[in-house]
C-alpha atoms as a PDB file:
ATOM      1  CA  UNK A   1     144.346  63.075 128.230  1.00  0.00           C
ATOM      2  CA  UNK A   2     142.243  64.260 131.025  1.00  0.00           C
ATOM      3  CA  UNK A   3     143.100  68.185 130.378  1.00  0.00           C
ATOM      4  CA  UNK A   4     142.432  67.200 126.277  1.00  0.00           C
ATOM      5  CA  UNK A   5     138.949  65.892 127.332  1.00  0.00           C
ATOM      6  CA  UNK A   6     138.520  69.096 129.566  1.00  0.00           C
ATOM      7  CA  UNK A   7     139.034  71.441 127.104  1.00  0.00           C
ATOM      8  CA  UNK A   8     136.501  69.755 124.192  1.00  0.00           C
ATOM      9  CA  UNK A   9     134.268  70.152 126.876  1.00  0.00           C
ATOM     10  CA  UNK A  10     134.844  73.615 127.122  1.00  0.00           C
ATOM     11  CA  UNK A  11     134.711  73.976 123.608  1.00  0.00           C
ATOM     12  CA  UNK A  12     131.603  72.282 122.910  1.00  0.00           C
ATOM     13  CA  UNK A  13     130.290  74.368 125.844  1.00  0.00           C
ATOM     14  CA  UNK A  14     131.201  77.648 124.268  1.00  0.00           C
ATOM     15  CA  UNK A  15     130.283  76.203 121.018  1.00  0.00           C
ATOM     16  CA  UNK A  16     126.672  75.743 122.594  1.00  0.00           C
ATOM     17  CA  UNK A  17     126.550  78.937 124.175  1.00  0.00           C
ATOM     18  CA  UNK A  18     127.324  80.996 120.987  1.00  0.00           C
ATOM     19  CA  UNK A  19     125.320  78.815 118.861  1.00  0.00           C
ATOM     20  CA  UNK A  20     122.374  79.650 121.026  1.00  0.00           C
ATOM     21  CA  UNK A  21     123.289  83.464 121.513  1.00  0.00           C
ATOM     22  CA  UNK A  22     122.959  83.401 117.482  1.00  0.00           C
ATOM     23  CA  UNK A  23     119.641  81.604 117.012  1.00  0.00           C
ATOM     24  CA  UNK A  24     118.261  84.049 119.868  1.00  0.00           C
ATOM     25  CA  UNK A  25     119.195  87.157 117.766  1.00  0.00           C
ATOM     26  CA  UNK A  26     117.896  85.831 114.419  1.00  0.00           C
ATOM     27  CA  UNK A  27     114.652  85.298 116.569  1.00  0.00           C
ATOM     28  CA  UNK A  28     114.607  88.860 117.682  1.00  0.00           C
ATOM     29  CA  UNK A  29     115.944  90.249 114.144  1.00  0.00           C
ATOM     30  CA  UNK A  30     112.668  88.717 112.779  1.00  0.00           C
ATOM     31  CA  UNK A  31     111.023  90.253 115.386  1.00  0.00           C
ATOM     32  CA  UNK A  32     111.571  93.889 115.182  1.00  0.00           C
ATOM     33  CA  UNK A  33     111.980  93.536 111.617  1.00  0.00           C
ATOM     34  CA  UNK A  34     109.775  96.346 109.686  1.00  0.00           C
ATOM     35  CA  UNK A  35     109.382  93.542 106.796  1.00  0.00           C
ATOM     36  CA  UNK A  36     109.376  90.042 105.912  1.00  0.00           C
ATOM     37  CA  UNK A  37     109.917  87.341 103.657  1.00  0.00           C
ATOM     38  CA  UNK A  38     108.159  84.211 103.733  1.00  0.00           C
ATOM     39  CA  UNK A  39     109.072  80.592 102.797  1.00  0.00           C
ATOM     40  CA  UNK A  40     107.628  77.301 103.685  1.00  0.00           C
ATOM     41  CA  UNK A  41     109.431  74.564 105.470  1.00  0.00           C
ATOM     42  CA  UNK A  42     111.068  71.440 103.679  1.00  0.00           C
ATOM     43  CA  UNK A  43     108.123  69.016 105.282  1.00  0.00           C
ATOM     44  CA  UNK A  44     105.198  71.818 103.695  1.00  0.00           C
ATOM     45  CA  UNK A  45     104.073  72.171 107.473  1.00  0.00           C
ATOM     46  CA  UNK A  46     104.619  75.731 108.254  1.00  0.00           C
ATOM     47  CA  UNK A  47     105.900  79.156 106.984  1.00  0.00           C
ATOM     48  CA  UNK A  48     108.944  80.257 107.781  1.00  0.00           C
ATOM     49  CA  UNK A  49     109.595  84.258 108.254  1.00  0.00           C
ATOM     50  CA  UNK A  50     112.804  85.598 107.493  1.00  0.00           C
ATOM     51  CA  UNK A  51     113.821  89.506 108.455  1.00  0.00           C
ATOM     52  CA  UNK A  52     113.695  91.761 104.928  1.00  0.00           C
ATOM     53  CA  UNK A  53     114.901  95.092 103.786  1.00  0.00           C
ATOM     54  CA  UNK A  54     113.738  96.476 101.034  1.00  0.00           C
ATOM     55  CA  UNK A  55     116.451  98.394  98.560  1.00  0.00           C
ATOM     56  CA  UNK A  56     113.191 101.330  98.424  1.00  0.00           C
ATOM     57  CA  UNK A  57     110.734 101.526 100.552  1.00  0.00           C
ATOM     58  CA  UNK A  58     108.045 103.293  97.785  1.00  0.00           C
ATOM     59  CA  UNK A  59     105.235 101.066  97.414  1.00  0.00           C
ATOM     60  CA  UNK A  60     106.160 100.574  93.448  1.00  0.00           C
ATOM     61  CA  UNK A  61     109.797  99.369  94.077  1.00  0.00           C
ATOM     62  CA  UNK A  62     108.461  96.738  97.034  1.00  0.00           C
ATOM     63  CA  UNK A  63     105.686  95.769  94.572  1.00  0.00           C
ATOM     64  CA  UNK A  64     108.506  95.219  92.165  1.00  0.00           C
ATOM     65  CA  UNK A  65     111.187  93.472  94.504  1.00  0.00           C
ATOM     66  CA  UNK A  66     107.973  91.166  95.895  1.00  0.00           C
ATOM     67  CA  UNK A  67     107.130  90.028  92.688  1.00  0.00           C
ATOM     68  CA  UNK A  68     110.745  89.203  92.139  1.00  0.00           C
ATOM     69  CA  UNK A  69     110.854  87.073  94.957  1.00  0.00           C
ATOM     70  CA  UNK A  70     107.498  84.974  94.254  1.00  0.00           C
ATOM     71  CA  UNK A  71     108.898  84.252  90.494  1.00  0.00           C
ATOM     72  CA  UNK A  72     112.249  82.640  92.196  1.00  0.00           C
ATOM     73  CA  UNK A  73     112.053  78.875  92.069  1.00  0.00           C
ATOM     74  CA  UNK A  74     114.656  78.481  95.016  1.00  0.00           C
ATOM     75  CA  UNK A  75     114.764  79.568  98.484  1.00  0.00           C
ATOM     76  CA  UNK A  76     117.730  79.340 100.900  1.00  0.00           C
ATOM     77  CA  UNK A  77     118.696  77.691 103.999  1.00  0.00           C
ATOM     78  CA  UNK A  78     116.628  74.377 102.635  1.00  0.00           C
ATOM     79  CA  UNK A  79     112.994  75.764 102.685  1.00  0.00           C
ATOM     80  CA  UNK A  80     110.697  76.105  99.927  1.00  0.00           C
ATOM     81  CA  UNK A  81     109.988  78.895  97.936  1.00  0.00           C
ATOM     82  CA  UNK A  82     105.733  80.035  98.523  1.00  0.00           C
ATOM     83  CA  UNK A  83     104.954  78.964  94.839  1.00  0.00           C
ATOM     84  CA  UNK A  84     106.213  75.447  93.024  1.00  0.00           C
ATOM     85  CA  UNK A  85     108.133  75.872  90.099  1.00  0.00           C
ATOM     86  CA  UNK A  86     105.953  75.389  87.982  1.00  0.00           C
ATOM     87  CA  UNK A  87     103.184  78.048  89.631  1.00  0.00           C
ATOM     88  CA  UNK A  88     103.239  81.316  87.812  1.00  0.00           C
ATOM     89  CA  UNK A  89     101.343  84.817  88.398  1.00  0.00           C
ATOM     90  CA  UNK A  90     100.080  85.653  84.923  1.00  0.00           C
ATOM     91  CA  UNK A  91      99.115  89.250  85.789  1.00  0.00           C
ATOM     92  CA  UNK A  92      98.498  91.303  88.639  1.00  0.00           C
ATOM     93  CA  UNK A  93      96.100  94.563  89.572  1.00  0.00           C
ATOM     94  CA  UNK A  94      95.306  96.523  92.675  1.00  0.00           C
ATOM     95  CA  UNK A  95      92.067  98.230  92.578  1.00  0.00           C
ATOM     96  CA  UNK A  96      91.221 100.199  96.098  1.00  0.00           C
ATOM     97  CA  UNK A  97      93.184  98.667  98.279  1.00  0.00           C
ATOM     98  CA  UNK A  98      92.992  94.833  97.090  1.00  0.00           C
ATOM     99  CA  UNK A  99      95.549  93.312  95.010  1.00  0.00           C
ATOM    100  CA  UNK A 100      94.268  90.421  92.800  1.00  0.00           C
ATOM    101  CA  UNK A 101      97.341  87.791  91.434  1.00  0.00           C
ATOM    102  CA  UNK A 102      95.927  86.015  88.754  1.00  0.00           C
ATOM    103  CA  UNK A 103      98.250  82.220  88.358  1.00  0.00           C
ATOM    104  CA  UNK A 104      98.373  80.237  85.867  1.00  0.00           C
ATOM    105  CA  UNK A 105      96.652  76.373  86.012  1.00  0.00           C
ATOM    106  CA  UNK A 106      99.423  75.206  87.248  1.00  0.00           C
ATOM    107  CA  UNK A 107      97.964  76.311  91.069  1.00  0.00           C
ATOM    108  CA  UNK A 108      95.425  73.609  91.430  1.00  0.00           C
ATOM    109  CA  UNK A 109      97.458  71.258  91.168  1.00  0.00           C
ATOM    110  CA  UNK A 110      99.164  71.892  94.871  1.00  0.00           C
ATOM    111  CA  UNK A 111      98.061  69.757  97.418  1.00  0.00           C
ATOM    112  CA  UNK A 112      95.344  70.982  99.711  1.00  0.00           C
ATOM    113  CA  UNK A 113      98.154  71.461 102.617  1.00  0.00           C
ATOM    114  CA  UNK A 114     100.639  73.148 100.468  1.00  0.00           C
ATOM    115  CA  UNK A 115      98.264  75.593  99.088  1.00  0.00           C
ATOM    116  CA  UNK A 116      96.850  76.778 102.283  1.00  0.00           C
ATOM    117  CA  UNK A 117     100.526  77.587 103.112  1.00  0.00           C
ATOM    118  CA  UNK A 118     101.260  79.499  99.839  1.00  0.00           C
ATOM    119  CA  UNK A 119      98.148  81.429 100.175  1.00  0.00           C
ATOM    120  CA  UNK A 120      98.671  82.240 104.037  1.00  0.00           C
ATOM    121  CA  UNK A 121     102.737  83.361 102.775  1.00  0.00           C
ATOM    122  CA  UNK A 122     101.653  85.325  99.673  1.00  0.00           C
ATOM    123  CA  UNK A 123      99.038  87.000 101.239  1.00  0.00           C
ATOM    124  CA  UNK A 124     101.454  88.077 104.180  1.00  0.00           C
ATOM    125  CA  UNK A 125     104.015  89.154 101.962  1.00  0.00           C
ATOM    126  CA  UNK A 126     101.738  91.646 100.482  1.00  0.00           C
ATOM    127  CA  UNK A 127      99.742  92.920 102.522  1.00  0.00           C
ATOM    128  CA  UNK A 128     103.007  94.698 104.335  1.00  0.00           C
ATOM    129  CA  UNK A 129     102.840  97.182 101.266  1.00  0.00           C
ATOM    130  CA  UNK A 130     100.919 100.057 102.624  1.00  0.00           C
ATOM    131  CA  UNK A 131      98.410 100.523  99.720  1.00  0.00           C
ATOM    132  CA  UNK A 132      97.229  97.142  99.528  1.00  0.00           C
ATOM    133  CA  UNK A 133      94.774  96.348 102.368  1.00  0.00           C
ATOM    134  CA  UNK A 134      93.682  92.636 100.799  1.00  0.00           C
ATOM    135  CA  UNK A 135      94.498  90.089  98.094  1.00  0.00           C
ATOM    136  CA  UNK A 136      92.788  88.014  96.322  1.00  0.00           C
ATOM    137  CA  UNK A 137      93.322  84.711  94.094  1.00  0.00           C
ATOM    138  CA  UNK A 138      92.391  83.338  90.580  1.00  0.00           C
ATOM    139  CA  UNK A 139      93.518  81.061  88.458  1.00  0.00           C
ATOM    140  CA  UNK A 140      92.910  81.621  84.752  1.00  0.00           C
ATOM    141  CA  UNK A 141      90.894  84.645  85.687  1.00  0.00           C
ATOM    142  CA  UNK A 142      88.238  82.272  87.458  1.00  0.00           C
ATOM    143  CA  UNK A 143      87.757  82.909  91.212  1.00  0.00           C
ATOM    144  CA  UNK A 144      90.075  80.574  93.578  1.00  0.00           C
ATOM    145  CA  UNK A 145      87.803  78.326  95.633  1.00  0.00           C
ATOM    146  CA  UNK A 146      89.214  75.521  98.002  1.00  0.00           C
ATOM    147  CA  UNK A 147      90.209  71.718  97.675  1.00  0.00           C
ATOM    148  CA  UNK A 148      85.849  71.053  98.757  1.00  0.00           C
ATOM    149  CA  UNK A 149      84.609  73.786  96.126  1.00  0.00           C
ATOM    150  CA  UNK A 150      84.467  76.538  99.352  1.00  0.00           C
ATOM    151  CA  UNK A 151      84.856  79.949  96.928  1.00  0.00           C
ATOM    152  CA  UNK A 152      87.524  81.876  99.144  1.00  0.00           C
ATOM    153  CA  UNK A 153      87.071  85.794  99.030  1.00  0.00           C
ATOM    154  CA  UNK A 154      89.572  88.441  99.569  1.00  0.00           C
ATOM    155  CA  UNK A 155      91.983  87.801 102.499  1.00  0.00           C
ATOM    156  CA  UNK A 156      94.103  90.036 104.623  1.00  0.00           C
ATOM    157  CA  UNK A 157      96.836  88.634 107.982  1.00  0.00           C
ATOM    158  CA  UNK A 158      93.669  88.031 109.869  1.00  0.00           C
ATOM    159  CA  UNK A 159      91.919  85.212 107.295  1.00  0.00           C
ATOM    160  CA  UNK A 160      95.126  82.735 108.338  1.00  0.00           C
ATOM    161  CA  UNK A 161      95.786  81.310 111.888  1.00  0.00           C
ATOM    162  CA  UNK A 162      99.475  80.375 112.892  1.00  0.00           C
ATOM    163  CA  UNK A 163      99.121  77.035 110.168  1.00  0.00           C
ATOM    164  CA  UNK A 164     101.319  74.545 111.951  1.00  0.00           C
ATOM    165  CA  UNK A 165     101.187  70.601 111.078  1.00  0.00           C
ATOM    166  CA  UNK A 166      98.548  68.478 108.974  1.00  0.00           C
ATOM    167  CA  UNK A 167      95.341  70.211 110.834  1.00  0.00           C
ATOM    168  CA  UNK A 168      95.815  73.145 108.470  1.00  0.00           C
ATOM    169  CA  UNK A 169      93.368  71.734 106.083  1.00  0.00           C
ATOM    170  CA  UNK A 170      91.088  69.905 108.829  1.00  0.00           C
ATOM    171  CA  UNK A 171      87.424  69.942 107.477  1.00  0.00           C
ATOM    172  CA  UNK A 172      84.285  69.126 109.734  1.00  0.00           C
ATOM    173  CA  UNK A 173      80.725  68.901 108.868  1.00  0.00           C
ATOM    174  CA  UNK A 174      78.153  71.306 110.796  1.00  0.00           C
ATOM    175  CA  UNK A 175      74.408  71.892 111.218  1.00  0.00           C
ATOM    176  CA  UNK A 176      72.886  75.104 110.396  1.00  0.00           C
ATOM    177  CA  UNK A 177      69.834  76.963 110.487  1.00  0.00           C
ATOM    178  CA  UNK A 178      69.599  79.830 107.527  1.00  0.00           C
ATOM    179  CA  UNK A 179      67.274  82.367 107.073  1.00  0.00           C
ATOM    180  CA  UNK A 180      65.791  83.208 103.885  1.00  0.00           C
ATOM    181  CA  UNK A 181      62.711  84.990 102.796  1.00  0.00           C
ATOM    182  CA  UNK A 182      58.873  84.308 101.427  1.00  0.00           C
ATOM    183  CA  UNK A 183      57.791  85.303  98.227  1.00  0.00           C
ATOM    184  CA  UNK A 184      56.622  88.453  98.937  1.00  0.00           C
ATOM    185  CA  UNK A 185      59.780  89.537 101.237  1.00  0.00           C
ATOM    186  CA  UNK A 186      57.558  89.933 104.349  1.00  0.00           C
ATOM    187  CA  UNK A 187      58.673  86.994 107.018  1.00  0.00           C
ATOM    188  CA  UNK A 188      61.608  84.478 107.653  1.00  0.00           C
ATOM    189  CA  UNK A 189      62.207  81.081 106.652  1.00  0.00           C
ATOM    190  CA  UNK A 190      64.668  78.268 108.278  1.00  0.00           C
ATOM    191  CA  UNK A 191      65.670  76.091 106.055  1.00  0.00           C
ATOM    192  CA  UNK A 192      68.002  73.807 107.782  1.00  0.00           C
ATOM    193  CA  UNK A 193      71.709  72.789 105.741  1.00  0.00           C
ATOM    194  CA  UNK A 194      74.672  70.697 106.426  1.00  0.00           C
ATOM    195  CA  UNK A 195      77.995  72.214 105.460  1.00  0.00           C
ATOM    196  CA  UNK A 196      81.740  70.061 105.392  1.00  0.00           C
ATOM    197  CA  UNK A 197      84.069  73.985 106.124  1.00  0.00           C
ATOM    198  CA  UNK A 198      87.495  74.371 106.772  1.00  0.00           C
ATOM    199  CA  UNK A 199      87.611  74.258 110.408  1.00  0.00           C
ATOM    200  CA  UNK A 200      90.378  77.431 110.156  1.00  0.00           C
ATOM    201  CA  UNK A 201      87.519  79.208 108.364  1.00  0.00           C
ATOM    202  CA  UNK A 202      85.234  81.133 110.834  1.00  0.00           C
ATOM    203  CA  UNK A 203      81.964  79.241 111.167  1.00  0.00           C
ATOM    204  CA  UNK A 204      80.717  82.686 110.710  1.00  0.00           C
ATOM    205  CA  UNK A 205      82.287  83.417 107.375  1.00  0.00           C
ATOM    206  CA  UNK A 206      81.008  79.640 106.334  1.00  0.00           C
ATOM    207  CA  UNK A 207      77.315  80.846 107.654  1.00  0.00           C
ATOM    208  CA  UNK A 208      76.936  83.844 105.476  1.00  0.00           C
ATOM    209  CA  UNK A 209      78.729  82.079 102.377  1.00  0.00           C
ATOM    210  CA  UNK A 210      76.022  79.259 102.307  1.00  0.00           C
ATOM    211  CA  UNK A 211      73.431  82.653 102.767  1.00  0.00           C
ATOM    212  CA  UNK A 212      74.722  84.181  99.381  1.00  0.00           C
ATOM    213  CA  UNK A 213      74.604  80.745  97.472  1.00  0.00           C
ATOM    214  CA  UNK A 214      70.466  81.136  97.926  1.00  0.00           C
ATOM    215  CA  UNK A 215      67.930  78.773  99.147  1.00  0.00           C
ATOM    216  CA  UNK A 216      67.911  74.909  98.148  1.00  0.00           C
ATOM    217  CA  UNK A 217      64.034  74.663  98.843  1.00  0.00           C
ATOM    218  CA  UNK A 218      61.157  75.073  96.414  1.00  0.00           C
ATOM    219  CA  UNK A 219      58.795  78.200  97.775  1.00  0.00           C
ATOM    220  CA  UNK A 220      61.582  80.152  99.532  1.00  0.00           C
ATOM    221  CA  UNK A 221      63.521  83.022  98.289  1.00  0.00           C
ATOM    222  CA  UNK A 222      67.449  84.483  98.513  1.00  0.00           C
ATOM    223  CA  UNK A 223      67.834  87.611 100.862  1.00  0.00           C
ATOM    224  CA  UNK A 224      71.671  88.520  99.401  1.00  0.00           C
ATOM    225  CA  UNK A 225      73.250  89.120  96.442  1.00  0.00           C
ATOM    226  CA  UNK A 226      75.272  86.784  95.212  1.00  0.00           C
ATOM    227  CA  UNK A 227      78.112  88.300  94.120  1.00  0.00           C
ATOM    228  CA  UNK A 228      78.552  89.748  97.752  1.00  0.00           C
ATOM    229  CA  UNK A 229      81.782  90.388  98.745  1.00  0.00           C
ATOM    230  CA  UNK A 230      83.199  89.321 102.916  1.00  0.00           C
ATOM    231  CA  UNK A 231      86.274  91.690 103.518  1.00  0.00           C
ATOM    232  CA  UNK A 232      86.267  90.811 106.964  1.00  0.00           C
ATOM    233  CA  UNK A 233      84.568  88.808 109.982  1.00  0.00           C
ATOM    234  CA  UNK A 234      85.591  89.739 113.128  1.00  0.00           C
ATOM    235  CA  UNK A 235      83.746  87.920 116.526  1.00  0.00           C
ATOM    236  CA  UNK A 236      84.816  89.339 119.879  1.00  0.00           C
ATOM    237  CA  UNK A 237      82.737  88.933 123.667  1.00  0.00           C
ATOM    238  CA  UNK A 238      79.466  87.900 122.093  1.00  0.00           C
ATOM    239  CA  UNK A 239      79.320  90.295 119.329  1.00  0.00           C
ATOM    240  CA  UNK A 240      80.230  89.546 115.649  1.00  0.00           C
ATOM    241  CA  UNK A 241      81.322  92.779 113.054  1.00  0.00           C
ATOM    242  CA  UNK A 242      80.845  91.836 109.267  1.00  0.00           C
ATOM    243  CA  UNK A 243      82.574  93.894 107.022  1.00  0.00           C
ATOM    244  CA  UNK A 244      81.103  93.576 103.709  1.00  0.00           C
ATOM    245  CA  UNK A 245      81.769  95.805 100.030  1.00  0.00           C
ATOM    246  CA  UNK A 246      79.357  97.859  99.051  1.00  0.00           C
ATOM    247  CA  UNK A 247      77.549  95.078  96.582  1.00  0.00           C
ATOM    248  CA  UNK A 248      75.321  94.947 100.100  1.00  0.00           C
ATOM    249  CA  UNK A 249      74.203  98.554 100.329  1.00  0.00           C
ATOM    250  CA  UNK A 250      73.617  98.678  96.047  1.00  0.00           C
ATOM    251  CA  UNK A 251      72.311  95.208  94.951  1.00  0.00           C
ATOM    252  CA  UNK A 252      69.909  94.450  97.815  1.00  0.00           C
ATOM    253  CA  UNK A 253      67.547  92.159  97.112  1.00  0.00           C
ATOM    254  CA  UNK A 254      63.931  94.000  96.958  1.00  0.00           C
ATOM    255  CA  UNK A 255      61.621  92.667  99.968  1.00  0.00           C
ATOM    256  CA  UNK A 256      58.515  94.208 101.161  1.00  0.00           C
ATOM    257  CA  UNK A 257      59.954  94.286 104.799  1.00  0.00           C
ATOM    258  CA  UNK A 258      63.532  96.609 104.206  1.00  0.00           C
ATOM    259  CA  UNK A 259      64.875  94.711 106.930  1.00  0.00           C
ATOM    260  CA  UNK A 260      64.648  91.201 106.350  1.00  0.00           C
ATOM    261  CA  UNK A 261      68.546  90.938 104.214  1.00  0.00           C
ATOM    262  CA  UNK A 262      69.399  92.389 107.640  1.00  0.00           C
ATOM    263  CA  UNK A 263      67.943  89.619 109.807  1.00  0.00           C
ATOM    264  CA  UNK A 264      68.641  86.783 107.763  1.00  0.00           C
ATOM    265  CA  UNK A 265      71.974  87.553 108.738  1.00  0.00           C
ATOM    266  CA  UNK A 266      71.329  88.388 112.084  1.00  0.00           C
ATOM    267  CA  UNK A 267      69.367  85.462 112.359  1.00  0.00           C
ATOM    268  CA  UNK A 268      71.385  83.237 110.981  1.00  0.00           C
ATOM    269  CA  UNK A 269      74.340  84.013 112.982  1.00  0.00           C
ATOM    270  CA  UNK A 270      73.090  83.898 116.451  1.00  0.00           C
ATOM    271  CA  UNK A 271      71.057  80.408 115.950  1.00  0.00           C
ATOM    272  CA  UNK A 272      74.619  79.020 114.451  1.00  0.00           C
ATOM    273  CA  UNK A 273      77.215  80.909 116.143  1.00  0.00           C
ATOM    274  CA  UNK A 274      78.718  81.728 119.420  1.00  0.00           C
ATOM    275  CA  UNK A 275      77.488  85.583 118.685  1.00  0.00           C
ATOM    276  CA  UNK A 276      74.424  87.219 120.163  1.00  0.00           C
ATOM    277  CA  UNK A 277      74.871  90.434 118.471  1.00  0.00           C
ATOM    278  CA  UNK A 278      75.651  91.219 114.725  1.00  0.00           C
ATOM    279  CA  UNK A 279      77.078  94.816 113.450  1.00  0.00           C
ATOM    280  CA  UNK A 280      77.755  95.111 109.572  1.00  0.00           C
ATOM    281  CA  UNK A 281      79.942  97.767 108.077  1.00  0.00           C
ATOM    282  CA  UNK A 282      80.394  98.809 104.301  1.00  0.00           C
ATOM    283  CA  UNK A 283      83.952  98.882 103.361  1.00  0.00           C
ATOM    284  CA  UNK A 284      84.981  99.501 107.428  1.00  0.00           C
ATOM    285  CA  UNK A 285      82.007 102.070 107.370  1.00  0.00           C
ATOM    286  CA  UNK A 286      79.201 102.204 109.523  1.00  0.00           C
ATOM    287  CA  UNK A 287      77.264 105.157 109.488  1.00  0.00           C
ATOM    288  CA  UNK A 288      75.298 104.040 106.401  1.00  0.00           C
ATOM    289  CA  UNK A 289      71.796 103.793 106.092  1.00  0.00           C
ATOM    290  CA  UNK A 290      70.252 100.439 104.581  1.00  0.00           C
ATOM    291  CA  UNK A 291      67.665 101.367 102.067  1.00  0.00           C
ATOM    292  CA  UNK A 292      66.703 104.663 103.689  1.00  0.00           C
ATOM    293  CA  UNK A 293      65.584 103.472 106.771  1.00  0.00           C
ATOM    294  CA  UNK A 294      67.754 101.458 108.848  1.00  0.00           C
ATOM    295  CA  UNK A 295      70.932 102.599 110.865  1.00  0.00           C
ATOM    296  CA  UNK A 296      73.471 100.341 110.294  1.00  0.00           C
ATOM    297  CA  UNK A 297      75.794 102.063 113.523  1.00  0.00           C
ATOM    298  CA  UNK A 298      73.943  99.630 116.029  1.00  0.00           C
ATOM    299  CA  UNK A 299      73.847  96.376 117.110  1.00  0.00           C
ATOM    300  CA  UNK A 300      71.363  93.623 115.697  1.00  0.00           C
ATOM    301  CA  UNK A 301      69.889  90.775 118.041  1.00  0.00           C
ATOM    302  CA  UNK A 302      67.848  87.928 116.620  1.00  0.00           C
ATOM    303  CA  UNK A 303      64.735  89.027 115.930  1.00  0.00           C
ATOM    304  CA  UNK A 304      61.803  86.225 116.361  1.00  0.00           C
ATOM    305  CA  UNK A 305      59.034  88.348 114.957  1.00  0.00           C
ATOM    306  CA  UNK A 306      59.954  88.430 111.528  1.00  0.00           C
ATOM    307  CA  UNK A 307      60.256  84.324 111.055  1.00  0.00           C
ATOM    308  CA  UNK A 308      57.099  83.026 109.531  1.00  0.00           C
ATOM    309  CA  UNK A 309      55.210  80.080 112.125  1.00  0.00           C
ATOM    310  CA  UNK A 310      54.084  76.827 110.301  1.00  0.00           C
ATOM    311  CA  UNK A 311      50.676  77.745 110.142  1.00  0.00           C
ATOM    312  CA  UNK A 312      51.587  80.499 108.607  1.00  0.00           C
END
């Protein structure tokens, strides 16, 4: 009996020891792994990643072999698949680099936590095909906007944190100070705004959003289009880098003063954010000129001068 017992324990041992030798090579599988697949976890807490070869490696036959995937209404190993079964993608397009994946009504009916993680997933599966840079959401050819009316812009790996538990969809309220313009596009004015954001969403994303939606006070004016598109926000040692499409550089809103759109972000950003500096590139460019006379390869401080005083 005693030598029986000895060798289970043996067993189980080596059992344990193999079972973990396994599980540590799946991890580093995934790891090196040129490209993945991505699920989302029977509890709809986090996304799973799963190693993937692609049959052909051409962009078309991954676009094709992707798109297979999102349509299946299964997944293995007892995860979820990134869309319910009833989600569909009507139609697809990639136009310079962004892929837009137009789904059917069906998508707003997710709940806010599961959504977040399909979004993060598809967007990840994507973006691993080299022409496609971003991607972008709507549903019934409407742009996507979040469970609090937030519209959500393109996205790309570095729009989602590492989603992990219920706090993916935290929200928080916050305090801000925007910068708009007078009538006749000469001076700055505050107007102060509460916003209830995403807390995953960079406050500086949230800043400039609530800066293209215009002014909510009688007398002051909008400084940005609003049909301005945010490929990017990027905040690093003090200094933030907006990426923004060329809607900036083409549909400026005429001022007197060519720099006040400038400012009002600038402005904006370093009386509500961590930043002290703000640099703004045009599709990843930067040696641009803003209507003619402003450099856009520098960086911005807050500039007091411009903001109209009370008396004023």
């Amino acid at each position: 009996m005693k030598k029986f017992c000895m060798s289970m324990a043996l067993l189980l041992l080596v059992s344990g020891v193999l079972t973990g030798c396994k599980f540590d090579f799946q991890r580093k599988e995934i790891k090196e792994a040129k490209h993945h697949l991505y699920y989302i976890s029977a509890d709809e807490t986090e996304l799973v990643e799963e190693a993937y070869k692609p049959k052909e490696e051409t962009p078309q036959a991954m676009m094709k072999e992707l798109m297979q995937f999102l349509k299946a209404d299964e997944a293995s190993d007892g995860h979820l698949p990134l869309l319910p079964a009833d989600v569909k993608v009507t139609t697809h397009a990639i136009t310079e680099g962004t892929l837009t994946l137009d789904f059917n009504e069906a998508y707003r009916s997710m709940k806010p936590t599961r959504e977040v993680l399909t979004r993060a997933g598809v967007v990840k599966l994507f973006v691993q095909l080299p022409d496609i840079k971003y991607v972008k959401f709507t549903v019934e050819g409407k742009e996507l906007a979040d469970s609090n009316g937030m519209p959500i812009s393109i996205m790309n790996n570095e729009t989602f944190m590492e989603y992990s538990g219920e706090n993916i969809n935290s929200y928080q309220y916050a305090t801000i100070d925007l910068y708009f313009t007078n009538e006749d596009g000469t001076k700055l004015i505050p107007e102060e705004r509460t916003v209830y954001y995403n807390s995953n969403v960079p406050l500086e994303k949230v800043v400039l959003e609530q800066l293209m939606k215009g002014p909510e006070t009688e007398g002051v004016y909008p400084t940005l289009p609003s049909h301005l598109t945010i490929l990017g926000v990027t905040t690093d040692s003090g200094n933030c880098y907006f990426n923004l499409d060329s809607a900036f550089l083409e549909d400026a809103l005429p001022t007197a003063d060519s720099s006040i759109a400038i400012y009002s972000i600038v402005n904006s950003i370093v009386d509500d954010c961590r930043a002290k500096r703000v640099q703004i590139s045009i599709n990843g460019e930067n040696n641009l000129v803003f209507k003619d006379s402003i450099q856009l390869d520098q960086f911005f401080a807050k500039n007091s001068k411009l903001i109209q005083k009370e008396e004023e």
